[in-house]
Protein backbone atom coordinates (compact mmCIF):
# COMPACT_ATOMS: atom_id res chain seq x y z
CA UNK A 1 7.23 -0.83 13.73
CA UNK A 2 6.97 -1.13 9.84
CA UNK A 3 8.02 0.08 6.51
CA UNK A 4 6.35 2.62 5.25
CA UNK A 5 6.04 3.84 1.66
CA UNK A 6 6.47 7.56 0.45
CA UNK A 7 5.02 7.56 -3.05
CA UNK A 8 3.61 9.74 -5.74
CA UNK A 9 4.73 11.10 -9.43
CA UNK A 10 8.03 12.61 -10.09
CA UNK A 11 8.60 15.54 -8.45
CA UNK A 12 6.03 15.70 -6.13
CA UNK A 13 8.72 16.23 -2.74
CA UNK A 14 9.12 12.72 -2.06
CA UNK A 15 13.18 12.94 -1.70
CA UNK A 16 12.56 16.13 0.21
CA UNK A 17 10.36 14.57 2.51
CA UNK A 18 12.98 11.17 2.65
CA UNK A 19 15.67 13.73 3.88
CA UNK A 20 13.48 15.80 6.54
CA UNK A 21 12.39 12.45 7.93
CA UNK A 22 16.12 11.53 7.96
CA UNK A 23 16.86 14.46 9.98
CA UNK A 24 14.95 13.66 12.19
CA UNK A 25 16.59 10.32 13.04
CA UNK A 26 14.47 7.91 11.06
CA UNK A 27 15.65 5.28 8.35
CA UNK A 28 15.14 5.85 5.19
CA UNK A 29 15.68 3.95 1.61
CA UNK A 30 16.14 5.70 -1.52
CA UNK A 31 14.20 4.78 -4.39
CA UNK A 32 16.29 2.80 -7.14
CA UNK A 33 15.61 4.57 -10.62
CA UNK A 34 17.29 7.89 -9.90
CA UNK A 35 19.92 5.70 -9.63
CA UNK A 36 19.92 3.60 -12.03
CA UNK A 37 19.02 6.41 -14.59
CA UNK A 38 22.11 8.42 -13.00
CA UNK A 39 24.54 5.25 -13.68
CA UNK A 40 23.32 4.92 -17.49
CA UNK A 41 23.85 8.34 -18.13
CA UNK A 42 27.29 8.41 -16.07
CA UNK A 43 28.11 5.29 -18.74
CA UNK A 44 27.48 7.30 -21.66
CA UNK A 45 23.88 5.12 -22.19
CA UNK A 46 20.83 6.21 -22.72
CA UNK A 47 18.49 7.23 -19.39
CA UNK A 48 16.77 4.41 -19.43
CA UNK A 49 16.55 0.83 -21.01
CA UNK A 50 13.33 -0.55 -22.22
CA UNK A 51 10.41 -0.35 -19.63
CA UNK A 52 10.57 -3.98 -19.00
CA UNK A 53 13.97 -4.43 -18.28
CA UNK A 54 13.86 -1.13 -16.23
CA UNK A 55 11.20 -2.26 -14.44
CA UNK A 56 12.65 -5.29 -13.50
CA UNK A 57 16.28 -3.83 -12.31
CA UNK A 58 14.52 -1.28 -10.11
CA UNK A 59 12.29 -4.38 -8.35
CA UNK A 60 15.45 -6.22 -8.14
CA UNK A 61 17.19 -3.39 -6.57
CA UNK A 62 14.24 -2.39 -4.28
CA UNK A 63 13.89 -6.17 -3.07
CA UNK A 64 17.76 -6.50 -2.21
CA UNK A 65 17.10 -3.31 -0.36
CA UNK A 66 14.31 -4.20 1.25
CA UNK A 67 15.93 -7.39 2.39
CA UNK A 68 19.29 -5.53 3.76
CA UNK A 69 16.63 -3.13 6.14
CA UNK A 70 16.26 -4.86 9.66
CA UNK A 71 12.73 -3.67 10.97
CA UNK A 72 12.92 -2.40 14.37
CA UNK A 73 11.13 -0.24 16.95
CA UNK A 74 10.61 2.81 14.60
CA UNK A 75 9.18 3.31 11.09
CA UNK A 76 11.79 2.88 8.48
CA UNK A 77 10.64 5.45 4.96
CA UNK A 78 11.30 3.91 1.49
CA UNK A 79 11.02 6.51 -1.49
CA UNK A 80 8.68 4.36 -3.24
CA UNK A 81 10.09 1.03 -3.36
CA UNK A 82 9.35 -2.80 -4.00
CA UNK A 83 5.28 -1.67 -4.74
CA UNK A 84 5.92 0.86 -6.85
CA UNK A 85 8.64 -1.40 -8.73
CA UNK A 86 5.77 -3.93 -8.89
CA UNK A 87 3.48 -1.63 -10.17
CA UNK A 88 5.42 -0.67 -13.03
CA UNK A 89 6.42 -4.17 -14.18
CA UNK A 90 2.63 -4.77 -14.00
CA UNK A 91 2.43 -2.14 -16.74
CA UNK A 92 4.97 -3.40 -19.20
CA UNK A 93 5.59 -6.75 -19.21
CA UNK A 94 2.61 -8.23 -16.22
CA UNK A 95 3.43 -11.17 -14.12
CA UNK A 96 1.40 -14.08 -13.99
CA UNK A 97 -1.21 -13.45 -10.74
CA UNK A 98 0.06 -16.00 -8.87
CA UNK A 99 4.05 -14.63 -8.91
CA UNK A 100 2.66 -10.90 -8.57
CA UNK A 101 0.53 -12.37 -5.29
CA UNK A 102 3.67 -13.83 -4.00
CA UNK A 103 5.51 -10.68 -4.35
CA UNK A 104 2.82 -8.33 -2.84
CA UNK A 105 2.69 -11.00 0.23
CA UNK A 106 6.62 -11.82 0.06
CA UNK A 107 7.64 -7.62 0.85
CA UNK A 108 4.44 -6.33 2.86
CA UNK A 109 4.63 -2.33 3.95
CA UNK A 110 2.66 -0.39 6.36
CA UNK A 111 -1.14 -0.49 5.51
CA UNK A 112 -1.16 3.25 5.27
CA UNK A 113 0.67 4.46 2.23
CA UNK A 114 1.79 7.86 2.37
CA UNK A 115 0.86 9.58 -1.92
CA UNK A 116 2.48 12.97 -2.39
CA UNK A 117 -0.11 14.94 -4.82
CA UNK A 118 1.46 16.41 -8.20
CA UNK A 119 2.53 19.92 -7.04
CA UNK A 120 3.53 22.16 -10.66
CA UNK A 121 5.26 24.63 -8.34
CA UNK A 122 7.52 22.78 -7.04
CA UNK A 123 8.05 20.74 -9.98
CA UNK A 124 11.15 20.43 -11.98
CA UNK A 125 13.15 18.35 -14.37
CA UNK A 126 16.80 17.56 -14.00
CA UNK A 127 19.29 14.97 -15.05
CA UNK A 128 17.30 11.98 -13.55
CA UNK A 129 13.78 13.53 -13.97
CA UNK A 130 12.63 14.27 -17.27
CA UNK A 131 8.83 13.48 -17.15
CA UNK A 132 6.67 16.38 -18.34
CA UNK A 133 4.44 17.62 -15.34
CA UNK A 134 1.50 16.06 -17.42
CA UNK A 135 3.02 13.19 -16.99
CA UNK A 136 3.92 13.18 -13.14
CA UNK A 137 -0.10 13.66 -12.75
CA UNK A 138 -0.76 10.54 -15.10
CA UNK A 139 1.47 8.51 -12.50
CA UNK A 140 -0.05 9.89 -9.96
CA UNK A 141 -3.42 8.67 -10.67
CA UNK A 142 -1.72 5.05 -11.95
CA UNK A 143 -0.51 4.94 -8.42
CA UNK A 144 -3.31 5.37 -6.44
CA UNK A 145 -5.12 2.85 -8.32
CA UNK A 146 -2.48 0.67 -7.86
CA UNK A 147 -1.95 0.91 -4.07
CA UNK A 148 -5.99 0.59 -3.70
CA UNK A 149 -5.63 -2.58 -6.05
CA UNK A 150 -3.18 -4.03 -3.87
CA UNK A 151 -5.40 -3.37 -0.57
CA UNK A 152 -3.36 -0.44 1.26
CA UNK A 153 -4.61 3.04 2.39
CA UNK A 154 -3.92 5.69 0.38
CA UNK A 155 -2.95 9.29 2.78
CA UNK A 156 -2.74 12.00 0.57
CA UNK A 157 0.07 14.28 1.69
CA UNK A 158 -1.11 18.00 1.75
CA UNK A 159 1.06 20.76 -0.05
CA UNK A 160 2.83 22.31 2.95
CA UNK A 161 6.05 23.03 3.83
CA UNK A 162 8.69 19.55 3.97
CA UNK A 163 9.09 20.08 7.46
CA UNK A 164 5.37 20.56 7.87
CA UNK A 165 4.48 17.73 6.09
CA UNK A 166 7.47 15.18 7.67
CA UNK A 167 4.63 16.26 11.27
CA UNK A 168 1.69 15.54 8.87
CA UNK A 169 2.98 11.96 8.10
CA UNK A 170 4.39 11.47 11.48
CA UNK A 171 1.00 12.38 13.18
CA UNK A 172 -0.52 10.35 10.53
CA UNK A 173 1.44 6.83 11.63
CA UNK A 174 0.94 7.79 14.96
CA UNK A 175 -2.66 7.84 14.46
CA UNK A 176 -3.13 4.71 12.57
CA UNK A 177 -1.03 2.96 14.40
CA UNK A 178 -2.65 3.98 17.93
């Protein structure tokens, strides 16, 4: 089938949603900063480096796992991934149009791109996450931009329960795809 992208602001559900759809027996990729924020503070560093050399490990990460991810038969979920990596470079240090072209053509996803809306009830900060929720709707809106920019549908996700909307994307594919 395809690759399909799971994005939004911090702590909108995203991982949530990554693990229901795991449950229910589909791939899924994790996205990279948690990660990389996780190692740095593990190391005694700082959360993150600059933006542009953040921005660049997470694409580099998000492309190696994008490239170790065999499509098959069923949908495979990335939490955010190689277009949200892209859209942050874009931000702080922008490639040239040409290499940002490449890119976008290089690692295509699903056209319909699943955005999980800024939710302030479900919202909070931990070790990886410590964006304001202020600042999880400013990415928000930076996203959908973004993904419109870059020619993909945006879904919005509605605020119901994970397991309600894991059926909402689900039904969603299924649709679009039909």
């Amino acid at each position: 089938m395809a690759f399909v992208v799971l994005t939004g602001g911090p702590g909108a559900g995203k991982t949530a949603l990554l693990s229901e759809l795991g449950s229910r027996g589909y791939a899924t990729v994790d996205e990279s900063a948690r990660a990389i924020i996780a190692e740095r503070v593990a190391g005694g560093l700082s959360a993150r480096p600059q933006l542009p050399i953040f921005a660049r490990e997470i694409l580099r990460r998000d492309i190696e796992k994008y490239m170790c991810v065999a499509p098959g038969p069923e949908w495979i979920f990335f939490d955010r991934g190689v277009l949200d990596a892209l859209a942050l470079l874009q931000e702080v240090d922008p490639l040239p149009m040409e290499d940002l072209q490449r890119l976008l053509s290089a690692y295509p996803f699903h056209a319909l791109v699943f955005i999980l809306p800024p939710w302030e009830s479900i919202y909070t900060n931990d070790a990886e996450r410590d964006q304001t929720f202020a600042e999880a709707v400013h990415v928000h809106g930076k996203l959908q931009r973004w993904y419109h920019s870059c020619g993909y549908r945006v879904h919005e996700v509605p605020r119901l329960s994970v397991q309600q909307r894991a059926d909402h994307v689900v039904q969603a594919l299924s649709q679009s795809d039909a």
